[in-house]
PDB file of N, CA and C in Angstrom:
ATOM      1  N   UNK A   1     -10.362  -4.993  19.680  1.00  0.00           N
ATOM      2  CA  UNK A   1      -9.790  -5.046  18.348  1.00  0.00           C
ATOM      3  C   UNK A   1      -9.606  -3.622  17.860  1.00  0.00           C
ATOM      4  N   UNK A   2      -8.468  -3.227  17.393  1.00  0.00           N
ATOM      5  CA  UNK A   2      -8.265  -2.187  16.455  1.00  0.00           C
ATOM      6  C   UNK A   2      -8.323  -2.190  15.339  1.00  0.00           C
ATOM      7  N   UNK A   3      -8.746  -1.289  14.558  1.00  0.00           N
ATOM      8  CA  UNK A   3      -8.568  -0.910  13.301  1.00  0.00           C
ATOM      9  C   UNK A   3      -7.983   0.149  12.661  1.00  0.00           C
ATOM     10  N   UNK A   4      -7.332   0.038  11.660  1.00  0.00           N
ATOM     11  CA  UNK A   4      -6.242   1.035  11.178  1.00  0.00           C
ATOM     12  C   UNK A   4      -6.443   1.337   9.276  1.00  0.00           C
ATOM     13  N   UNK A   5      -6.579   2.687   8.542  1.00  0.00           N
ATOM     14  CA  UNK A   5      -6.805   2.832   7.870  1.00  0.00           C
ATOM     15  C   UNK A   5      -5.507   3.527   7.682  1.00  0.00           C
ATOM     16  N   UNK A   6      -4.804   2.834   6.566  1.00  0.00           N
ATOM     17  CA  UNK A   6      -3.790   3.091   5.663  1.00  0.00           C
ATOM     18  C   UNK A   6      -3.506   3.323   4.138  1.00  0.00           C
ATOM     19  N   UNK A   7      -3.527   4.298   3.085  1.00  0.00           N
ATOM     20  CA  UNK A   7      -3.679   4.177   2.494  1.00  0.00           C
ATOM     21  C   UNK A   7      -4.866   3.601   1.403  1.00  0.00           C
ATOM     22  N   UNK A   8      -6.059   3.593   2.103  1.00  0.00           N
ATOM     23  CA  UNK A   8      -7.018   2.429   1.270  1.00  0.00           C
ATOM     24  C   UNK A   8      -7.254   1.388   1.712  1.00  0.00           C
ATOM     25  N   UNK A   9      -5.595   0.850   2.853  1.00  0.00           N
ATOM     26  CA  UNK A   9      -6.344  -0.413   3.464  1.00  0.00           C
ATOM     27  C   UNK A   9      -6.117  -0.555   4.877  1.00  0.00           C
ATOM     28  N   UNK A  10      -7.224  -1.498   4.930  1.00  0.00           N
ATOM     29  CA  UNK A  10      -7.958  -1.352   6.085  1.00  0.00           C
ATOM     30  C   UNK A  10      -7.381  -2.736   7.273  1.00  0.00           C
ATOM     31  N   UNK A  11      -6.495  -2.148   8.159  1.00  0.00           N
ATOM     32  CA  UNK A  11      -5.732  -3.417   8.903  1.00  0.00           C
ATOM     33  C   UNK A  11      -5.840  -3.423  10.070  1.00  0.00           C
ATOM     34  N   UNK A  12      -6.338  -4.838  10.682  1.00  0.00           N
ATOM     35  CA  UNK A  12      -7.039  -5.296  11.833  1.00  0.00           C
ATOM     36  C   UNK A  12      -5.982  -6.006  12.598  1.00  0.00           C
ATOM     37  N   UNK A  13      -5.822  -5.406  13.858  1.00  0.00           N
ATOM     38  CA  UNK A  13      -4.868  -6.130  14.919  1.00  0.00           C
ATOM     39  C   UNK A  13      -5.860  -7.148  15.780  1.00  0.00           C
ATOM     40  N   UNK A  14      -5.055  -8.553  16.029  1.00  0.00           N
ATOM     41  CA  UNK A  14      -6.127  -9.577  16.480  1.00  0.00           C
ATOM     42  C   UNK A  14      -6.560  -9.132  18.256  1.00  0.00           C
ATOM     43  N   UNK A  15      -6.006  -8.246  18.410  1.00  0.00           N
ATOM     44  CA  UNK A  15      -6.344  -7.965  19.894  1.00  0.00           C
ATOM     45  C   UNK A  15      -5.482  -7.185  20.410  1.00  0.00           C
ATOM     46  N   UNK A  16      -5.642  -6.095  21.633  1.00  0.00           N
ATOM     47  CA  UNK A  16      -4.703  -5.480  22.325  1.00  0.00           C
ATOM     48  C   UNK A  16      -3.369  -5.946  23.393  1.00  0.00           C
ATOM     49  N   UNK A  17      -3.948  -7.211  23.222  1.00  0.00           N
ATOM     50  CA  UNK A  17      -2.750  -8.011  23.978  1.00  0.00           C
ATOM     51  C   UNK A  17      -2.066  -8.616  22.293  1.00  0.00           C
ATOM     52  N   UNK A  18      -2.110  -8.924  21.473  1.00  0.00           N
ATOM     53  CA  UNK A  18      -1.161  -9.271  20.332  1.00  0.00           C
ATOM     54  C   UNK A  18      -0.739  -7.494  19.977  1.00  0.00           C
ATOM     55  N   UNK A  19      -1.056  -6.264  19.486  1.00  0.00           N
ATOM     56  CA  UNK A  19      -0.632  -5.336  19.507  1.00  0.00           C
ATOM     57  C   UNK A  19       0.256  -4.899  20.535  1.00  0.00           C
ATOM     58  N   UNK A  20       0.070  -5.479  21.646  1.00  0.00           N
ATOM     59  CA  UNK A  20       1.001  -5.032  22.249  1.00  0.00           C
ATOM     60  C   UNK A  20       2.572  -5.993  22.781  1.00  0.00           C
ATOM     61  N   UNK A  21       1.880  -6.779  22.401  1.00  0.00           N
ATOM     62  CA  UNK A  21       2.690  -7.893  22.112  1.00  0.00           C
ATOM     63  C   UNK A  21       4.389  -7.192  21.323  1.00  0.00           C
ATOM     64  N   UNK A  22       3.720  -7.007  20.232  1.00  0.00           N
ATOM     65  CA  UNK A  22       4.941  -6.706  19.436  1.00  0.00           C
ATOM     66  C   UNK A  22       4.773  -5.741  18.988  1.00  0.00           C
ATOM     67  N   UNK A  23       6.400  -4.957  18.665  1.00  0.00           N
ATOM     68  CA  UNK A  23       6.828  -3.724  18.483  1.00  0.00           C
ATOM     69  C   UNK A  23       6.470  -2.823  17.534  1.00  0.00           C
ATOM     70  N   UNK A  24       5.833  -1.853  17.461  1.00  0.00           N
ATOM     71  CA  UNK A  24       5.485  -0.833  16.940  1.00  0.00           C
ATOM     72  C   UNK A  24       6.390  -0.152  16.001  1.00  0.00           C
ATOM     73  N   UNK A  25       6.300  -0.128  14.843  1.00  0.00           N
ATOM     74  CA  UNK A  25       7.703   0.716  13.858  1.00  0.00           C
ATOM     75  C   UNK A  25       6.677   2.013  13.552  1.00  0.00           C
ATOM     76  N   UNK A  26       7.092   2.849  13.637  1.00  0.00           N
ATOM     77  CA  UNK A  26       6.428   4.417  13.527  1.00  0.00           C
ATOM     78  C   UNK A  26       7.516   4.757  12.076  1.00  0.00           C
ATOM     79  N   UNK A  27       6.906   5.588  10.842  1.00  0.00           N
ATOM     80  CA  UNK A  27       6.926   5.799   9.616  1.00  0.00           C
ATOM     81  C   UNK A  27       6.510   7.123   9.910  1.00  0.00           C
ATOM     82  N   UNK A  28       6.909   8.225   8.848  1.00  0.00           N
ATOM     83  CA  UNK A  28       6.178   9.274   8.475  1.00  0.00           C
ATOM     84  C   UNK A  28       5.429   9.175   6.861  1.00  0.00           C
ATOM     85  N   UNK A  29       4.225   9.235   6.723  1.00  0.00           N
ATOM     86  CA  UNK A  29       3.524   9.510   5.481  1.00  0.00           C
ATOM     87  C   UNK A  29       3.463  10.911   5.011  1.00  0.00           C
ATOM     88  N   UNK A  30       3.725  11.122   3.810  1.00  0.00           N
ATOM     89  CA  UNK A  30       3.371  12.116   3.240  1.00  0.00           C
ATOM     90  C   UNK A  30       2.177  12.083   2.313  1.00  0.00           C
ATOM     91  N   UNK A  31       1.364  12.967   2.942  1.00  0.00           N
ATOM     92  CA  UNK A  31       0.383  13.608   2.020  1.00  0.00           C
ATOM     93  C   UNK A  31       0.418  14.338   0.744  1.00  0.00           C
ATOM     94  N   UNK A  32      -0.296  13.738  -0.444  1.00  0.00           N
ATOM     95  CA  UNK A  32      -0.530  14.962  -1.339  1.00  0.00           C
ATOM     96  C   UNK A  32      -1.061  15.819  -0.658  1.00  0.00           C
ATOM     97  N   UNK A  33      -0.822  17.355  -1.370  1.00  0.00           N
ATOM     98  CA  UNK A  33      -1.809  18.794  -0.637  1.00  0.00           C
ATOM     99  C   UNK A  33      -1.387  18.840   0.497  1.00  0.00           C
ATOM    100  N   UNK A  34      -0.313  17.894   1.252  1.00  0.00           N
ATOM    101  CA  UNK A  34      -0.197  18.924   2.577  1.00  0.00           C
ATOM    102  C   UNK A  34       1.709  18.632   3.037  1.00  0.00           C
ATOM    103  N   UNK A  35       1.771  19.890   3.288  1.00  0.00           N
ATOM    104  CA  UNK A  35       2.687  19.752   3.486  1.00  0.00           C
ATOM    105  C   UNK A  35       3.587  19.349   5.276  1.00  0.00           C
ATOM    106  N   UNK A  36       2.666  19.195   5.856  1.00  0.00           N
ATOM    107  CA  UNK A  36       3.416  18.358   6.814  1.00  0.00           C
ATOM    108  C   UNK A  36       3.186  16.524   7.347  1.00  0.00           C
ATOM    109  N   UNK A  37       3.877  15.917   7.048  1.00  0.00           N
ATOM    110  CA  UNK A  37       3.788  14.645   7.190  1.00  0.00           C
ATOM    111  C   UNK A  37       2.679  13.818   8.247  1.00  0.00           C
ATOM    112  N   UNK A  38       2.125  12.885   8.293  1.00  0.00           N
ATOM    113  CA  UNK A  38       1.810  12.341   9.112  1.00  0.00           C
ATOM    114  C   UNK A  38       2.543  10.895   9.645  1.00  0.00           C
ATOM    115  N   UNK A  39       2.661  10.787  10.950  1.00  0.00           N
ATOM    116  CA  UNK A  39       3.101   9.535  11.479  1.00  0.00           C
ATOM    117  C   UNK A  39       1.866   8.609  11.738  1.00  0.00           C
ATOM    118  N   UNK A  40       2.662   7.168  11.251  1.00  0.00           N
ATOM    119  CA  UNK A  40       1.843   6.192  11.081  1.00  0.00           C
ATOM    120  C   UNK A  40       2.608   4.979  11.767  1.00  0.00           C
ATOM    121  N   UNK A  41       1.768   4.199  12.814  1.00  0.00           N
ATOM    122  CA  UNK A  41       2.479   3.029  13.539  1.00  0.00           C
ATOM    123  C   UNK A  41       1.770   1.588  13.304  1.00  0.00           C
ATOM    124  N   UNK A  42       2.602   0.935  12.848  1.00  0.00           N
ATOM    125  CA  UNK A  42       1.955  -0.516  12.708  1.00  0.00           C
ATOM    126  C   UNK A  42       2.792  -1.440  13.130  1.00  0.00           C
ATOM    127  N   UNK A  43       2.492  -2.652  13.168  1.00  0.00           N
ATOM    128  CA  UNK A  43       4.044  -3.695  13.665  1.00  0.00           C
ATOM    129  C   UNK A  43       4.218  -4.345  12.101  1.00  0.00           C
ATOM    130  N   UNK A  44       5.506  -5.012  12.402  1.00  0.00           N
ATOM    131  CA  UNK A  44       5.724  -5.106  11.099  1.00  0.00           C
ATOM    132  C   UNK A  44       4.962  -6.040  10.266  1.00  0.00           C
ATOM    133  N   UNK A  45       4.472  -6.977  11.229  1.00  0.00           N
ATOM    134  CA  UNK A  45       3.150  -7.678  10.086  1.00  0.00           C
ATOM    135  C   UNK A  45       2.595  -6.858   9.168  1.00  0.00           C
ATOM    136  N   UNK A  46       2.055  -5.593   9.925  1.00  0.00           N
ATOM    137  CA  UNK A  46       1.318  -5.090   9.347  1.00  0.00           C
ATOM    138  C   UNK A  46       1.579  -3.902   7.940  1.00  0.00           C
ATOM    139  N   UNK A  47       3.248  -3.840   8.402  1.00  0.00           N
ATOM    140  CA  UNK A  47       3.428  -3.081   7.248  1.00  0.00           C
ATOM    141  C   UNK A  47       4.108  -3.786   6.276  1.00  0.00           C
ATOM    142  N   UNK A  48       4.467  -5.331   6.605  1.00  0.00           N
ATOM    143  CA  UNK A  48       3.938  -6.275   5.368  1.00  0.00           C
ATOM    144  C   UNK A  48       3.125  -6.617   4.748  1.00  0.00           C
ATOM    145  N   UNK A  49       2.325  -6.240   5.482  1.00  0.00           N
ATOM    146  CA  UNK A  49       0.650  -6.870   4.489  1.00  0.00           C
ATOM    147  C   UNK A  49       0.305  -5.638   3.764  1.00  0.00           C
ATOM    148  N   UNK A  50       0.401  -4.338   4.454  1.00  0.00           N
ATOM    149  CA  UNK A  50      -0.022  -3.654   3.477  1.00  0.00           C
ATOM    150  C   UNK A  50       0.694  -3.056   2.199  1.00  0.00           C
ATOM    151  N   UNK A  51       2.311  -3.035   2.076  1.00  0.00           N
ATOM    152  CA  UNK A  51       3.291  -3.107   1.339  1.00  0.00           C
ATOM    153  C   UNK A  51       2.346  -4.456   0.077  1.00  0.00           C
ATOM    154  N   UNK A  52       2.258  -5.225   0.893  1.00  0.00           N
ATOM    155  CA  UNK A  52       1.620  -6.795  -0.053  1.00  0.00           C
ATOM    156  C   UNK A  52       0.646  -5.943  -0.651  1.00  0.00           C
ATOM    157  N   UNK A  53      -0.154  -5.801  -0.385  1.00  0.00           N
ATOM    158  CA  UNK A  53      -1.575  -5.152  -0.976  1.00  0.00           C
ATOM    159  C   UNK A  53      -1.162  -3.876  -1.519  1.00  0.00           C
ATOM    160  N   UNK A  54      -0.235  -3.557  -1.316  1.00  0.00           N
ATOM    161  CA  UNK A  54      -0.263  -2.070  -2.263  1.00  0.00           C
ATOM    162  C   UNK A  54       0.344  -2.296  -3.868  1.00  0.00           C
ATOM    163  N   UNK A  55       1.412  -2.927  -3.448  1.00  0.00           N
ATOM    164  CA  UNK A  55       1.848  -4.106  -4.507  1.00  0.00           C
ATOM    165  C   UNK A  55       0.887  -4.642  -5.713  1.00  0.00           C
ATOM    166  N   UNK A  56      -0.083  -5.560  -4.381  1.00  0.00           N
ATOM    167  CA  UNK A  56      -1.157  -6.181  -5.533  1.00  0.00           C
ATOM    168  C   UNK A  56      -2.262  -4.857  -6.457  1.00  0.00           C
ATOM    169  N   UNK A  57      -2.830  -3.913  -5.464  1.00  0.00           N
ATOM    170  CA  UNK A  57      -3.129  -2.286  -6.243  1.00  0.00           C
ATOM    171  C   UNK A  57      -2.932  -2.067  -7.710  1.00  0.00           C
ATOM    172  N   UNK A  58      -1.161  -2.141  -7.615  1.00  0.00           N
ATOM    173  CA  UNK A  58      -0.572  -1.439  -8.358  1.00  0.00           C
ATOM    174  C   UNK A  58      -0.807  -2.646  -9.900  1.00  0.00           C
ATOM    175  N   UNK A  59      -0.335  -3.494  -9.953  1.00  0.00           N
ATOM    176  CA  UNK A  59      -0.295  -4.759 -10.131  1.00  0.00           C
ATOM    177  C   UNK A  59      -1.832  -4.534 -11.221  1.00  0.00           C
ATOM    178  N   UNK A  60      -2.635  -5.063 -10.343  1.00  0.00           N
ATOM    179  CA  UNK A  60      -4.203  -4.652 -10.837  1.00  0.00           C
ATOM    180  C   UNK A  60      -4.095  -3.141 -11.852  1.00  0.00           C
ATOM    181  N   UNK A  61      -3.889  -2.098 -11.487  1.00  0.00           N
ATOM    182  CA  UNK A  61      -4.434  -1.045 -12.521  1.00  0.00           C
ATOM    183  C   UNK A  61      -3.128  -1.087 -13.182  1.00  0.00           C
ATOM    184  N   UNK A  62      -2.396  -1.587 -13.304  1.00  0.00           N
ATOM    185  CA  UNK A  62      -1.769  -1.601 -14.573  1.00  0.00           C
ATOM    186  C   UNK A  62      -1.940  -2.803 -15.784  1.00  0.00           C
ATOM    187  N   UNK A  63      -2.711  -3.968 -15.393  1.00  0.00           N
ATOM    188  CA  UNK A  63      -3.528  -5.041 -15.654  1.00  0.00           C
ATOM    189  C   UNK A  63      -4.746  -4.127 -16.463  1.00  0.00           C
ATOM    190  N   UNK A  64      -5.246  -3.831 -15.885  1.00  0.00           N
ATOM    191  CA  UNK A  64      -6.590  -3.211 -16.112  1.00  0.00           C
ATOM    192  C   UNK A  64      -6.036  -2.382 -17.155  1.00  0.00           C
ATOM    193  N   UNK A  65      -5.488  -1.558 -17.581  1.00  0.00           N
ATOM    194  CA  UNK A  65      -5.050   0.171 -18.266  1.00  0.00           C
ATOM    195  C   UNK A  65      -4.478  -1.098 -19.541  1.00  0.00           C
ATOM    196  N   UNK A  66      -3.550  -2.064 -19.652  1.00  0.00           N
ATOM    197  CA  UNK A  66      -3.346  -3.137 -20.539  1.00  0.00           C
ATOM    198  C   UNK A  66      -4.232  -3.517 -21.106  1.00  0.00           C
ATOM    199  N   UNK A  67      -5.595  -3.893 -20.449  1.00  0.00           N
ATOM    200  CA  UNK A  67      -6.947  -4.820 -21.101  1.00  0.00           C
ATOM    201  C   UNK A  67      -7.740  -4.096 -22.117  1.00  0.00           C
ATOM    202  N   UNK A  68      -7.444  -2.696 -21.324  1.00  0.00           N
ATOM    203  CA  UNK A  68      -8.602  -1.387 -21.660  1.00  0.00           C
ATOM    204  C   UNK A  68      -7.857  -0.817 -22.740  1.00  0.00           C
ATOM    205  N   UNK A  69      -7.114  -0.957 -23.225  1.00  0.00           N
ATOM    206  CA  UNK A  69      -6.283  -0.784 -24.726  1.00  0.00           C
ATOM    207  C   UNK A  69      -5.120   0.798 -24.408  1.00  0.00           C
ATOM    208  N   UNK A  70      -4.434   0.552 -23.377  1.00  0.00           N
ATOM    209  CA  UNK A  70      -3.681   1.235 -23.470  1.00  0.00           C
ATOM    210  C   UNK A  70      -2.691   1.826 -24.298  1.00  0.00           C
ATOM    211  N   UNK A  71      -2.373   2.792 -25.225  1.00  0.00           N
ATOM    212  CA  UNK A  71      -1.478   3.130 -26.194  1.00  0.00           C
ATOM    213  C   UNK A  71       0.131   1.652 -26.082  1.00  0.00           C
ATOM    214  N   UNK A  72       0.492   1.294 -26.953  1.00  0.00           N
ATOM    215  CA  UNK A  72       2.064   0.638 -26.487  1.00  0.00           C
ATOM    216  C   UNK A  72       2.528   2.116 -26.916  1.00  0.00           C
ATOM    217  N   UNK A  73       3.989   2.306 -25.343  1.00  0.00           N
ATOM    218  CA  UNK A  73       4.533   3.442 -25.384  1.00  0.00           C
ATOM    219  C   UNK A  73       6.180   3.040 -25.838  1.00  0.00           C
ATOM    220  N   UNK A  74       6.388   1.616 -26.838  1.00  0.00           N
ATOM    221  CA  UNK A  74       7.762   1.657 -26.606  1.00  0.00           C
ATOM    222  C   UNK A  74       7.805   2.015 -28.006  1.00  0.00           C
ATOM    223  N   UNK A  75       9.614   2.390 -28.218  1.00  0.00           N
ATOM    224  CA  UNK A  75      10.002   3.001 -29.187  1.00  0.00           C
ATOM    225  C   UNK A  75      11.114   1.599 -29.889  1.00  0.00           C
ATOM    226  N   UNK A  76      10.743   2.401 -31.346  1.00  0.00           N
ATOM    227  CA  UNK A  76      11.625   1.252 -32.530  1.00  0.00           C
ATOM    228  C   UNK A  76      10.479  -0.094 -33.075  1.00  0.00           C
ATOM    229  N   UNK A  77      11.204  -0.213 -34.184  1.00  0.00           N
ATOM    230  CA  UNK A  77      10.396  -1.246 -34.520  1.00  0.00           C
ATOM    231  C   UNK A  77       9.122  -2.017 -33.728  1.00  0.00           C
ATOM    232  N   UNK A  78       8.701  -2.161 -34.422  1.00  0.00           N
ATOM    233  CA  UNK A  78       7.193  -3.614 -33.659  1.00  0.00           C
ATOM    234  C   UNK A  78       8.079  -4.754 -34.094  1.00  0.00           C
ATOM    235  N   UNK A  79       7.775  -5.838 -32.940  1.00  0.00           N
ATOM    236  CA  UNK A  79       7.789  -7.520 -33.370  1.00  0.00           C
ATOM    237  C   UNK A  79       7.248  -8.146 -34.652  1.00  0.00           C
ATOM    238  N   UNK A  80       7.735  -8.702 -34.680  1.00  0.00           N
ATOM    239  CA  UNK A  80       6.364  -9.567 -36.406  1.00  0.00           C
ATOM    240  C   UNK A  80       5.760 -11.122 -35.233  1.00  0.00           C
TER     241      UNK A  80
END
């Protein structure tokens, strides 16, 4: 079994015969603080699921920053 750390999450291939199974899409990541990229290979399950979960991330702390009494930043009138 492999394991792969992306961004925060953490993605498990069911075996080296399913990894190899199917095709590898290679990406370049960019780092804050650095300026040369890193390449990153997953199959595309996997860079669906974690696209999914980065999604849900985002999703969450902007949930959270809402609950926690975030300023409202829009302009013009309030609703009644």
């Amino acid at each position: 079994m492999s394991l792969i750390l992306i961004s925060g999450i953490l993605l498990m291939s069911a075996g080296a015969q399913d990894a190899s199974a199917e095709k590898l899409i290679c990406r370049r990541e960019y780092v804050v603080g650095s300026r040369l990229p890193r390449r990153v290979c997953l199959t595309k399950k996997q860079w669906e699921d974690a696209e999914t979960q980065a999604r849900i991330n985002k999703d969450n702390a902007i949930n959270s920053a809402d609950r926690n009494g975030r300023p409202d930043t829009t302009f013009g009138p309030k609703p009644l």
